[in-house]
C-alpha atoms as a PDB file:
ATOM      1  CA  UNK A   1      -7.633  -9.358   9.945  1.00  0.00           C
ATOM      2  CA  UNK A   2     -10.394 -10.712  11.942  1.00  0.00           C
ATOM      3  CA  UNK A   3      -9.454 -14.182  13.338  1.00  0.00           C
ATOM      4  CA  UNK A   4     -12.475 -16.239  12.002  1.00  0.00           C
ATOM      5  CA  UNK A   5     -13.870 -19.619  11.444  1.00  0.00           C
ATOM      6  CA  UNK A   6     -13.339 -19.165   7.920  1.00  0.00           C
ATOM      7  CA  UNK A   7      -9.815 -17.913   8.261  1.00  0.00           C
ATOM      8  CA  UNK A   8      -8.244 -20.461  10.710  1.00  0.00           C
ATOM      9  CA  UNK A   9     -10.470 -23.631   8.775  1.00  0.00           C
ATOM     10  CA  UNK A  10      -8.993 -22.334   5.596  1.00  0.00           C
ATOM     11  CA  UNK A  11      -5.414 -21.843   6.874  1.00  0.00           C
ATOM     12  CA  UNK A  12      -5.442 -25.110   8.243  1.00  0.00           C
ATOM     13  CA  UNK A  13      -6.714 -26.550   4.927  1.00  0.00           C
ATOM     14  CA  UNK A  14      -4.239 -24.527   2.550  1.00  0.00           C
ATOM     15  CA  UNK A  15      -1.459 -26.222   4.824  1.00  0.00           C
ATOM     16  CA  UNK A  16      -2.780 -29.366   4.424  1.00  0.00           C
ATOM     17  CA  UNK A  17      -1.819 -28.842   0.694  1.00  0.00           C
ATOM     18  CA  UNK A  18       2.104 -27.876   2.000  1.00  0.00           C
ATOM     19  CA  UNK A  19       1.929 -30.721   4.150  1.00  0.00           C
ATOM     20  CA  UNK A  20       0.940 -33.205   1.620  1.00  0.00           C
ATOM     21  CA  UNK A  21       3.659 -31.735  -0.794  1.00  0.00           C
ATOM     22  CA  UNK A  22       6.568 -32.850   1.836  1.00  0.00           C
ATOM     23  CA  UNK A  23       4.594 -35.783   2.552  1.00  0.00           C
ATOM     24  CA  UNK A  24       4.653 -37.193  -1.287  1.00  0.00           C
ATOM     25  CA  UNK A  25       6.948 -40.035  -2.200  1.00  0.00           C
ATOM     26  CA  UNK A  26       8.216 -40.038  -5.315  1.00  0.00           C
ATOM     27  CA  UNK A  27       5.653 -41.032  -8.976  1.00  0.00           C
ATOM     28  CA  UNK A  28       2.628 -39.337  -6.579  1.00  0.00           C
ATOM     29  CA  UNK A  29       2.547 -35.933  -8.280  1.00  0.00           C
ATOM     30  CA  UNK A  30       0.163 -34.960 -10.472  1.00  0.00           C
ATOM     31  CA  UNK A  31       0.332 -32.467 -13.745  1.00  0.00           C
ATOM     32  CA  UNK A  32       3.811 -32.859 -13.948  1.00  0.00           C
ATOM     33  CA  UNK A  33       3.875 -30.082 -11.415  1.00  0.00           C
ATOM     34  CA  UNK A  34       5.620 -32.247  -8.577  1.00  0.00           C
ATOM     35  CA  UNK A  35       3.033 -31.266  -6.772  1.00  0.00           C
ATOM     36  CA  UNK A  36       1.080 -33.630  -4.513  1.00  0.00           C
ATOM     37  CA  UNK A  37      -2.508 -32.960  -4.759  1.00  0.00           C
ATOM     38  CA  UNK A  38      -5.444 -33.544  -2.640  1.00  0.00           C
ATOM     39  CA  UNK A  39      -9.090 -34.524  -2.809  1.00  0.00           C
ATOM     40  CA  UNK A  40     -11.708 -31.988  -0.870  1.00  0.00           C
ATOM     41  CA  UNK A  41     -12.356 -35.243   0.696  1.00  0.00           C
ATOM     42  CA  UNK A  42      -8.865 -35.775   1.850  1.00  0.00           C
ATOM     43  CA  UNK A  43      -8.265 -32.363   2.764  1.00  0.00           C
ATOM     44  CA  UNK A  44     -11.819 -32.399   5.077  1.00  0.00           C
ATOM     45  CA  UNK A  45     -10.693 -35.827   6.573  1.00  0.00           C
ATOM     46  CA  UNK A  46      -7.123 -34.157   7.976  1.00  0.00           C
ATOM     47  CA  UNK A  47      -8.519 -31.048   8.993  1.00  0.00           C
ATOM     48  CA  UNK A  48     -12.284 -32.545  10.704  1.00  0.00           C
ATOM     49  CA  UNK A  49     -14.066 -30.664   8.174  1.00  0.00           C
ATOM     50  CA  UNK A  50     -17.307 -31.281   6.500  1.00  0.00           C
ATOM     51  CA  UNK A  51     -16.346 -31.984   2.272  1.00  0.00           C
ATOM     52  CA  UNK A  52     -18.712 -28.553   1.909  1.00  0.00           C
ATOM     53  CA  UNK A  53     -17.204 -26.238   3.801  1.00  0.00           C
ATOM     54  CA  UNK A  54     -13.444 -27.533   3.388  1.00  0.00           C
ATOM     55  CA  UNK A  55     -14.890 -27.489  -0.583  1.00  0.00           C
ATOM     56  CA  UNK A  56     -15.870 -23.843   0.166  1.00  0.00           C
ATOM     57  CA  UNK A  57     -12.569 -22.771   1.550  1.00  0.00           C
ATOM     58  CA  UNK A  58     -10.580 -24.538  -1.423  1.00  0.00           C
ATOM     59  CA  UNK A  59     -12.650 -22.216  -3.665  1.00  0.00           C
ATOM     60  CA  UNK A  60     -11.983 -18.930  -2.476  1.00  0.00           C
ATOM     61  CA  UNK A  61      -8.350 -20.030  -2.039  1.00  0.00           C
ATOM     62  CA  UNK A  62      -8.415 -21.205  -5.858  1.00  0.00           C
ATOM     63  CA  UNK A  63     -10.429 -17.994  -6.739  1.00  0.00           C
ATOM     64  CA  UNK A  64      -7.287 -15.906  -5.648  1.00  0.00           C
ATOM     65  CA  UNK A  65      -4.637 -17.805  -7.296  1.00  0.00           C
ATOM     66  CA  UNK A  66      -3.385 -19.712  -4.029  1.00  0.00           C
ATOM     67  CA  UNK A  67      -4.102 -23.317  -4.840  1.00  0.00           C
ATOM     68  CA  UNK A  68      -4.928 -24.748  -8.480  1.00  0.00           C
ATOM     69  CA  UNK A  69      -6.705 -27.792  -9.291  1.00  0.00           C
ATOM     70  CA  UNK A  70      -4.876 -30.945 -11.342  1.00  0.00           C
ATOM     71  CA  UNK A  71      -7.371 -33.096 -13.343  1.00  0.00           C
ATOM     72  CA  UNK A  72      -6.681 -37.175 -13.521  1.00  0.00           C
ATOM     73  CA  UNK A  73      -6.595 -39.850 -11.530  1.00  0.00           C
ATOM     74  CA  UNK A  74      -4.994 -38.677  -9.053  1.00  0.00           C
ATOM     75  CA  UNK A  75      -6.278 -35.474  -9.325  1.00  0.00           C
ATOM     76  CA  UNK A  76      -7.086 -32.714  -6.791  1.00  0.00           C
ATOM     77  CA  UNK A  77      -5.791 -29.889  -5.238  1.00  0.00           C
ATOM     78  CA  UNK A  78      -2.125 -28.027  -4.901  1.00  0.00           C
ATOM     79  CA  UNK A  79      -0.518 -25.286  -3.843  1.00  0.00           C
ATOM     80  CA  UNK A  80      -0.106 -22.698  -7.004  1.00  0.00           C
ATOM     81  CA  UNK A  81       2.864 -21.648  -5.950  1.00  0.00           C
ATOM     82  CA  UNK A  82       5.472 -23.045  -3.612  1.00  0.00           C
ATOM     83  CA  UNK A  83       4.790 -23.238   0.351  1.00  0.00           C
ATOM     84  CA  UNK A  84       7.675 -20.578   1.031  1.00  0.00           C
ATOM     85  CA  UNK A  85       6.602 -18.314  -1.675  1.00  0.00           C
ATOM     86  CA  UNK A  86       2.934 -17.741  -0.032  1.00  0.00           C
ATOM     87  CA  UNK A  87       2.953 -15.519   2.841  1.00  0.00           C
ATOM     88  CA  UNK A  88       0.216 -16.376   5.441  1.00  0.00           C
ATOM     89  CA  UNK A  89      -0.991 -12.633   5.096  1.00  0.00           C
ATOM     90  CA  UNK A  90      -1.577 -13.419   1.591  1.00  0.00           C
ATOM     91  CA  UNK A  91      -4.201 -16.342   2.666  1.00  0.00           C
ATOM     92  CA  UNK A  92      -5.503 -14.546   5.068  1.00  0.00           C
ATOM     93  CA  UNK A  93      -6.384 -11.722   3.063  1.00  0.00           C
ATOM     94  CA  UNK A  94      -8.136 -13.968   1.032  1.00  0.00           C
ATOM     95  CA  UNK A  95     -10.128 -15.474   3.491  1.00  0.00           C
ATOM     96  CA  UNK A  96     -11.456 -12.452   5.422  1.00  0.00           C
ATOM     97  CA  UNK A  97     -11.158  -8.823   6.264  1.00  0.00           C
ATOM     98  CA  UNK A  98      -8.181  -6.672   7.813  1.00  0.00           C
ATOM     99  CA  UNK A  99      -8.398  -6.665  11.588  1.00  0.00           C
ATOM    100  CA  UNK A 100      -8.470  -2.747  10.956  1.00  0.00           C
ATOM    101  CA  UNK A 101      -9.781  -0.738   7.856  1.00  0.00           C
ATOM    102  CA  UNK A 102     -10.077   2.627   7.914  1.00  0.00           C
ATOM    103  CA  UNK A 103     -13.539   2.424   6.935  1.00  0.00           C
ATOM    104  CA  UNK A 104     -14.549   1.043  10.124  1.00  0.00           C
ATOM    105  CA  UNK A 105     -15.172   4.820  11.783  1.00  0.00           C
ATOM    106  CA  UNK A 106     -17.833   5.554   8.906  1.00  0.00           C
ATOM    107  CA  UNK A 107     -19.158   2.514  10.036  1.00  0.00           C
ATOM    108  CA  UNK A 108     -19.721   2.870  14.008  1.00  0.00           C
ATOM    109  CA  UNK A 109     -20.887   6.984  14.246  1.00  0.00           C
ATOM    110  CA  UNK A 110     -22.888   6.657  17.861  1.00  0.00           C
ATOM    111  CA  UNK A 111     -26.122   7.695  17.749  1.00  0.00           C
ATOM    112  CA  UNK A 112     -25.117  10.393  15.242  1.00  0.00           C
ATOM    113  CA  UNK A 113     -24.147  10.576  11.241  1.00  0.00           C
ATOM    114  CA  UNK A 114     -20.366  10.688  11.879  1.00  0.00           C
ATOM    115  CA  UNK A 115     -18.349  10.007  14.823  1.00  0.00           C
ATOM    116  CA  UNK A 116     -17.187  12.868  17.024  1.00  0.00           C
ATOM    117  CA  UNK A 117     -13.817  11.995  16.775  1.00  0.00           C
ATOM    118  CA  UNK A 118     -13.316  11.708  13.032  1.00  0.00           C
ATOM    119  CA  UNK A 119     -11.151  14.775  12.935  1.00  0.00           C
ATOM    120  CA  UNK A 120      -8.974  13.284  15.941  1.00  0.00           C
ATOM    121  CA  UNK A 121      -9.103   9.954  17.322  1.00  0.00           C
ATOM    122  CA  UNK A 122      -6.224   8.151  19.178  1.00  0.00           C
ATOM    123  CA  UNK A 123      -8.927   4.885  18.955  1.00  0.00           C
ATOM    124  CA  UNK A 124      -8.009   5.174  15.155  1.00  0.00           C
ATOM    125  CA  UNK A 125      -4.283   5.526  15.320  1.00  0.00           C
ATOM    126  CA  UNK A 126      -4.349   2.373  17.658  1.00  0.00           C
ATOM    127  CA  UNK A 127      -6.244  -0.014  15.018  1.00  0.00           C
ATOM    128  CA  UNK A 128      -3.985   1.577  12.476  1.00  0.00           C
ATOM    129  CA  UNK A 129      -0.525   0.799  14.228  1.00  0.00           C
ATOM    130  CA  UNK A 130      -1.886  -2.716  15.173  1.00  0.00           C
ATOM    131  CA  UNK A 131      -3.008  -3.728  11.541  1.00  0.00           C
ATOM    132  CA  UNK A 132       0.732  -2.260  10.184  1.00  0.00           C
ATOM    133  CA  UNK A 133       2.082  -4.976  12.832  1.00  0.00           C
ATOM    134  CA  UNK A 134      -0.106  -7.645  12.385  1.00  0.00           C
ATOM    135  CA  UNK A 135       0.708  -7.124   8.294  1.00  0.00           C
ATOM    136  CA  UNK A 136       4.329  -6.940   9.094  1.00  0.00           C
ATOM    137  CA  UNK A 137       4.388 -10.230  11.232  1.00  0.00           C
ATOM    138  CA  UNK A 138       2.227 -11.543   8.784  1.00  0.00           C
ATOM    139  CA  UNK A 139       3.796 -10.668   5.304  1.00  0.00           C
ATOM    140  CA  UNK A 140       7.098 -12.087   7.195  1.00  0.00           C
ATOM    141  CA  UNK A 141       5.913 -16.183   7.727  1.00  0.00           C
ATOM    142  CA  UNK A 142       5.356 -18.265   5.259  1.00  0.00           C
ATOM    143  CA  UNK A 143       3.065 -21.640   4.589  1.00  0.00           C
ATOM    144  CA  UNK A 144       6.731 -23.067   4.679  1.00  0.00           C
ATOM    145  CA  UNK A 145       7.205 -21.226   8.357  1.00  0.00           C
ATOM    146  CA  UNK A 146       4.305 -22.925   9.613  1.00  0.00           C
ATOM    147  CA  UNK A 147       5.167 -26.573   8.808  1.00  0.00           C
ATOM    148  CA  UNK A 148       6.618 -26.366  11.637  1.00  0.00           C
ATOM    149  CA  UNK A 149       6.106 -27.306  15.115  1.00  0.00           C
ATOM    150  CA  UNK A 150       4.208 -24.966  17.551  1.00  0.00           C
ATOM    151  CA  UNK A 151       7.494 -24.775  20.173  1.00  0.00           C
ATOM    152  CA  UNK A 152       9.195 -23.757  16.660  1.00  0.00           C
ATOM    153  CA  UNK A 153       7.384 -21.509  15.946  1.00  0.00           C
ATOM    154  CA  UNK A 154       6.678 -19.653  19.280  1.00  0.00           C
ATOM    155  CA  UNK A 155      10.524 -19.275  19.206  1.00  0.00           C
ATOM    156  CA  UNK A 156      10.382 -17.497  15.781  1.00  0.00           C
ATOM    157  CA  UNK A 157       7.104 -15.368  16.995  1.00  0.00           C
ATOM    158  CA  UNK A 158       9.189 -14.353  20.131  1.00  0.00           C
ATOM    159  CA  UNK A 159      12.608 -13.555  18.186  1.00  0.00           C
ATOM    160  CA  UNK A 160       9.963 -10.988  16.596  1.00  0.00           C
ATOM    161  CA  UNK A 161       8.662  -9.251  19.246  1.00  0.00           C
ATOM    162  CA  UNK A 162      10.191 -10.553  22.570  1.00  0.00           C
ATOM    163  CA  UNK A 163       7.459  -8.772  25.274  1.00  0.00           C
ATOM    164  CA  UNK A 164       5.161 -10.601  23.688  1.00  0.00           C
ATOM    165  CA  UNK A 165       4.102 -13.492  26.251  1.00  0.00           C
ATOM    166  CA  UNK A 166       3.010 -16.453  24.022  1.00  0.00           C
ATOM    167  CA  UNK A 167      -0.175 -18.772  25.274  1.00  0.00           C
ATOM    168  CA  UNK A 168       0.319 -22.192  26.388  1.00  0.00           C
ATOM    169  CA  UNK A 169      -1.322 -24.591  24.117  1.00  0.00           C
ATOM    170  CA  UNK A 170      -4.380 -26.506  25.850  1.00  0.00           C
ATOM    171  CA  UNK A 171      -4.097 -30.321  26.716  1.00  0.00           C
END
């Protein structure tokens, strides 16, 4: 999975919809879901978006089955499913490519029609291991996981994989 723009604008937008589902007091649901839904508007005002592209994102995410639209007054946007039944792989997915697919040596030969190391290529087994680990971690969190707070979080990412040295957020 290639960290985009896309991907991180649309992650931060589908958690918007988790967020506003905790959020909800009670009589604010809509479709007798008991789901709390949100405008494109509201979503692109909590995440600094413009209402196009946050619209954008809320499309493909809808396209795939991840979020549903509720009609009415207080109509909107919602999570299809609940926040710790959709994986953040799952959204991901959705939003962009695999950081590694196995397509990618047909698609960089060198100067010739196939790479030299097609037959054998420890380059390969590399990207390969790394997208099995990155789908692992993935497939393992939840919209619900990341709710949390970053410290939180950084705690459950290191439980994971403990050599892993975690960056210190920017103030």
């Amino acid at each position: 999975m290639k960290l985009t723009a896309q991907a991180e604008y649309g992650l931060r937008c589908i958690l918007s919809l988790a967020r506003a589902e905790l959020e909800a007091p009670s009589g604010i649901t809509t479709g007798g879901s008991g789901r709390r839904a949100l405008t494109v508007t509201e979503i692109a005002e909590r995440e600094g978006l413009s209402e196009h592209y946050a619209g954008k994102l809320i499309r493909i995410l809808r396209r795939v089955g991840l979020v549903k639209s509720a009609l009415g007054r207080k109509g909107g946007y919602c999570l299809a499913r609940p926040a710790e039944r959709i994986s953040v792989r799952e959204v991901l997915l959705a939003l962009g490519d695999k950081f590694f697919e196995p397509e990618t040596c047909r698609r960089f030969p060198g100067k010739r029609e196939c790479c030299v190391h097609l037959s054998d290529c420890a380059i390969r087994a590399l990207w390969a291991a790394l997208q099995a680990h990155i789908d692992e971690v993935l497939s393992q969190l939840t919209l619900k996981t990341l709710l949390g707070n970053e410290q939180s979080m950084a705690y459950r990412l290191q439980l994971h994989s403990p050599e892993i040295k975690l960056l210190k957020p920017e103030r």
